[in-house]
C-alpha atoms as a PDB file:
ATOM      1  CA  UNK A   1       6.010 -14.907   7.059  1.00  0.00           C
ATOM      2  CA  UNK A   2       4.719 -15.259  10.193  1.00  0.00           C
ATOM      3  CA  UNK A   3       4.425 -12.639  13.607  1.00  0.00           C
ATOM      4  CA  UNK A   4       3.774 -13.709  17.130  1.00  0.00           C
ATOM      5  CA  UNK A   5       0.812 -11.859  19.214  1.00  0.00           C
ATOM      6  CA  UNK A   6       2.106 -10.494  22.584  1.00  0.00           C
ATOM      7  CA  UNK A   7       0.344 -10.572  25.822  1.00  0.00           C
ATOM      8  CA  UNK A   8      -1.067  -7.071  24.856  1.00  0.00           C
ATOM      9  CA  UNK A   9      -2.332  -8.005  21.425  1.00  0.00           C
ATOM     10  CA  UNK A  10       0.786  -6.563  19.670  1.00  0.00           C
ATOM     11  CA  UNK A  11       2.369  -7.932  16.812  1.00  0.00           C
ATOM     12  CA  UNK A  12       5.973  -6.535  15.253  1.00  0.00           C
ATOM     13  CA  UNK A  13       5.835  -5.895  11.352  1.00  0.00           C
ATOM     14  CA  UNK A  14       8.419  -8.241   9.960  1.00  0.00           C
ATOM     15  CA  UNK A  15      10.891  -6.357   8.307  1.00  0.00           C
ATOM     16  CA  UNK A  16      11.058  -7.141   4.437  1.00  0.00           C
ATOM     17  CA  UNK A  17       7.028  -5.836   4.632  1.00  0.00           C
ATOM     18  CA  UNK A  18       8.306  -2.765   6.417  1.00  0.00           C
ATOM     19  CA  UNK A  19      10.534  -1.964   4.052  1.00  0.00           C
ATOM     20  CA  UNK A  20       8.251  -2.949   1.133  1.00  0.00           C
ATOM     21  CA  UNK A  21       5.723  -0.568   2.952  1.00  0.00           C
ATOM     22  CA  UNK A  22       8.480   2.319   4.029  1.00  0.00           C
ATOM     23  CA  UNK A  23       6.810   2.080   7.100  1.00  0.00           C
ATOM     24  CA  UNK A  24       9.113   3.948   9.967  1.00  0.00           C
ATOM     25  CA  UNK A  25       8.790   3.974  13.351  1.00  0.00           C
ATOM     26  CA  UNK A  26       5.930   6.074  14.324  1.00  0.00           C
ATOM     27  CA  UNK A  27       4.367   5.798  11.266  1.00  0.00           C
ATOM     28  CA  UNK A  28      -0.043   5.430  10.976  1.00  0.00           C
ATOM     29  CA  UNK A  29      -0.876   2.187   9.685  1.00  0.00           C
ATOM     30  CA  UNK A  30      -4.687   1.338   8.694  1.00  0.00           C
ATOM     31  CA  UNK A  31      -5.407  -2.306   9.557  1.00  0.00           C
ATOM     32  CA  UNK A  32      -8.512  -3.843   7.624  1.00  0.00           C
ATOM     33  CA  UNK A  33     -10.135  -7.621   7.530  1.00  0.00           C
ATOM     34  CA  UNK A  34     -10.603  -8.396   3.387  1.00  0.00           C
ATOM     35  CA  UNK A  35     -13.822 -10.486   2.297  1.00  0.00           C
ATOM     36  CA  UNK A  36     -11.579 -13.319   3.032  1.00  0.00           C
ATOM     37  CA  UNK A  37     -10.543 -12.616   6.420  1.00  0.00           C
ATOM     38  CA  UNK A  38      -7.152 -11.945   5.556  1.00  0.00           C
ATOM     39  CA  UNK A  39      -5.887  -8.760   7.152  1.00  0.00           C
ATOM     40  CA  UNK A  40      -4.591  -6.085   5.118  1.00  0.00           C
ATOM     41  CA  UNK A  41      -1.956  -3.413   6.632  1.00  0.00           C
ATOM     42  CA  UNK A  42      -2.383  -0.221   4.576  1.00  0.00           C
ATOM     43  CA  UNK A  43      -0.037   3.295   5.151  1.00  0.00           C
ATOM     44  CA  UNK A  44      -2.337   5.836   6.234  1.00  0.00           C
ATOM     45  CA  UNK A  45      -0.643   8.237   5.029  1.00  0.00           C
ATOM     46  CA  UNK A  46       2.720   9.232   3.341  1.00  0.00           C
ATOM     47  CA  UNK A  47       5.023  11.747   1.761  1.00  0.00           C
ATOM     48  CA  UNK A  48       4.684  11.260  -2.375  1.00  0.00           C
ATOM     49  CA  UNK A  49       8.094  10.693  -2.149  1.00  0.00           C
ATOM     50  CA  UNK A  50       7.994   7.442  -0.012  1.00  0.00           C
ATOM     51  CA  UNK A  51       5.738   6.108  -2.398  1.00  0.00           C
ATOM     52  CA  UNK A  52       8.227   5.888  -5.370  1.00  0.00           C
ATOM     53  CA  UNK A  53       9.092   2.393  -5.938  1.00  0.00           C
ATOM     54  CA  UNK A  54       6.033   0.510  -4.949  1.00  0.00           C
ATOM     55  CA  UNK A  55       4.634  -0.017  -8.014  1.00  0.00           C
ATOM     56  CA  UNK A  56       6.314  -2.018 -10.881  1.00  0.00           C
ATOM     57  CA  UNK A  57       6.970   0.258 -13.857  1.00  0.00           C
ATOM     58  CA  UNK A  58       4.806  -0.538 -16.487  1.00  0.00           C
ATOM     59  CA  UNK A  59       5.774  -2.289 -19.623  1.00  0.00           C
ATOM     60  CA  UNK A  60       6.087   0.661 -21.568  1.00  0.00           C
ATOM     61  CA  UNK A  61       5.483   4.127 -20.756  1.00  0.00           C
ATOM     62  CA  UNK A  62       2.188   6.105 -21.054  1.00  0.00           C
ATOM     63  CA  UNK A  63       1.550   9.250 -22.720  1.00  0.00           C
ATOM     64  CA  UNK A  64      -0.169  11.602 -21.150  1.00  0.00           C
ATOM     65  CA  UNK A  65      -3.337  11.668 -23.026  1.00  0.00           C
ATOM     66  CA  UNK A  66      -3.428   8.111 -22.305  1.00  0.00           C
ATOM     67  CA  UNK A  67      -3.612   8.667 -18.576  1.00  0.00           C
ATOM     68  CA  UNK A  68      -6.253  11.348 -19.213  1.00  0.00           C
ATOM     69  CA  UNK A  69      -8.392   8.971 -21.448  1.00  0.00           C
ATOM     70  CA  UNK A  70      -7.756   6.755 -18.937  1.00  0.00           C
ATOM     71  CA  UNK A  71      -9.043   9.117 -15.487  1.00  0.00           C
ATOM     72  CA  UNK A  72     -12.042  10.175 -17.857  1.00  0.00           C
ATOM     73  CA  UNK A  73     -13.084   6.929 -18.773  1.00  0.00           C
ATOM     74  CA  UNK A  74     -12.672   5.691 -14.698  1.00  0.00           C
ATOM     75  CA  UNK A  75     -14.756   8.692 -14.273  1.00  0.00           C
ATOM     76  CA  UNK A  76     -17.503   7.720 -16.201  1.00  0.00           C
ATOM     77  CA  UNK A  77     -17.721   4.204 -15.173  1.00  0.00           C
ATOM     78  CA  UNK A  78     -17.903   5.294 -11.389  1.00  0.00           C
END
């Protein structure tokens, strides 16, 4: 996909990545530069409930004293 720069360094969000994104008009956006120079477009912040859907589900569900496990064992390793 590709976005042209205007004359005042503005760029318009193609579409399908607003929609992946549920970004709306007026929405806050974080724009980064990765270790590769790519740059990454990031929600700054959002209701919970645009965020259902962005994920894929997982193969098969987890219980949840696997998540726990899981958040303590993340903790640990931080």
């Amino acid at each position: 996909m590709q976005a042209i720069l205007n004359n005042t360094g503005q760029i318009t969000i193609p579409e399908p990545i607003r929609r992946q994104l549920h970004l709306q008009p007026g929405d806050t956006v974080e724009v980064m530069i990765g270790e590769a120079g790519e740059i990454k477009l990031l929600p700054v912040s959002a209701p919970i409930t645009k965020l259902k859907g962005m994920l894929p589900q997982p193969a098969k569900p987890l219980s949840l004293e696997a998540m726990q496990l899981a958040i303590a064992k993340g903790a640990i390793d931080s």
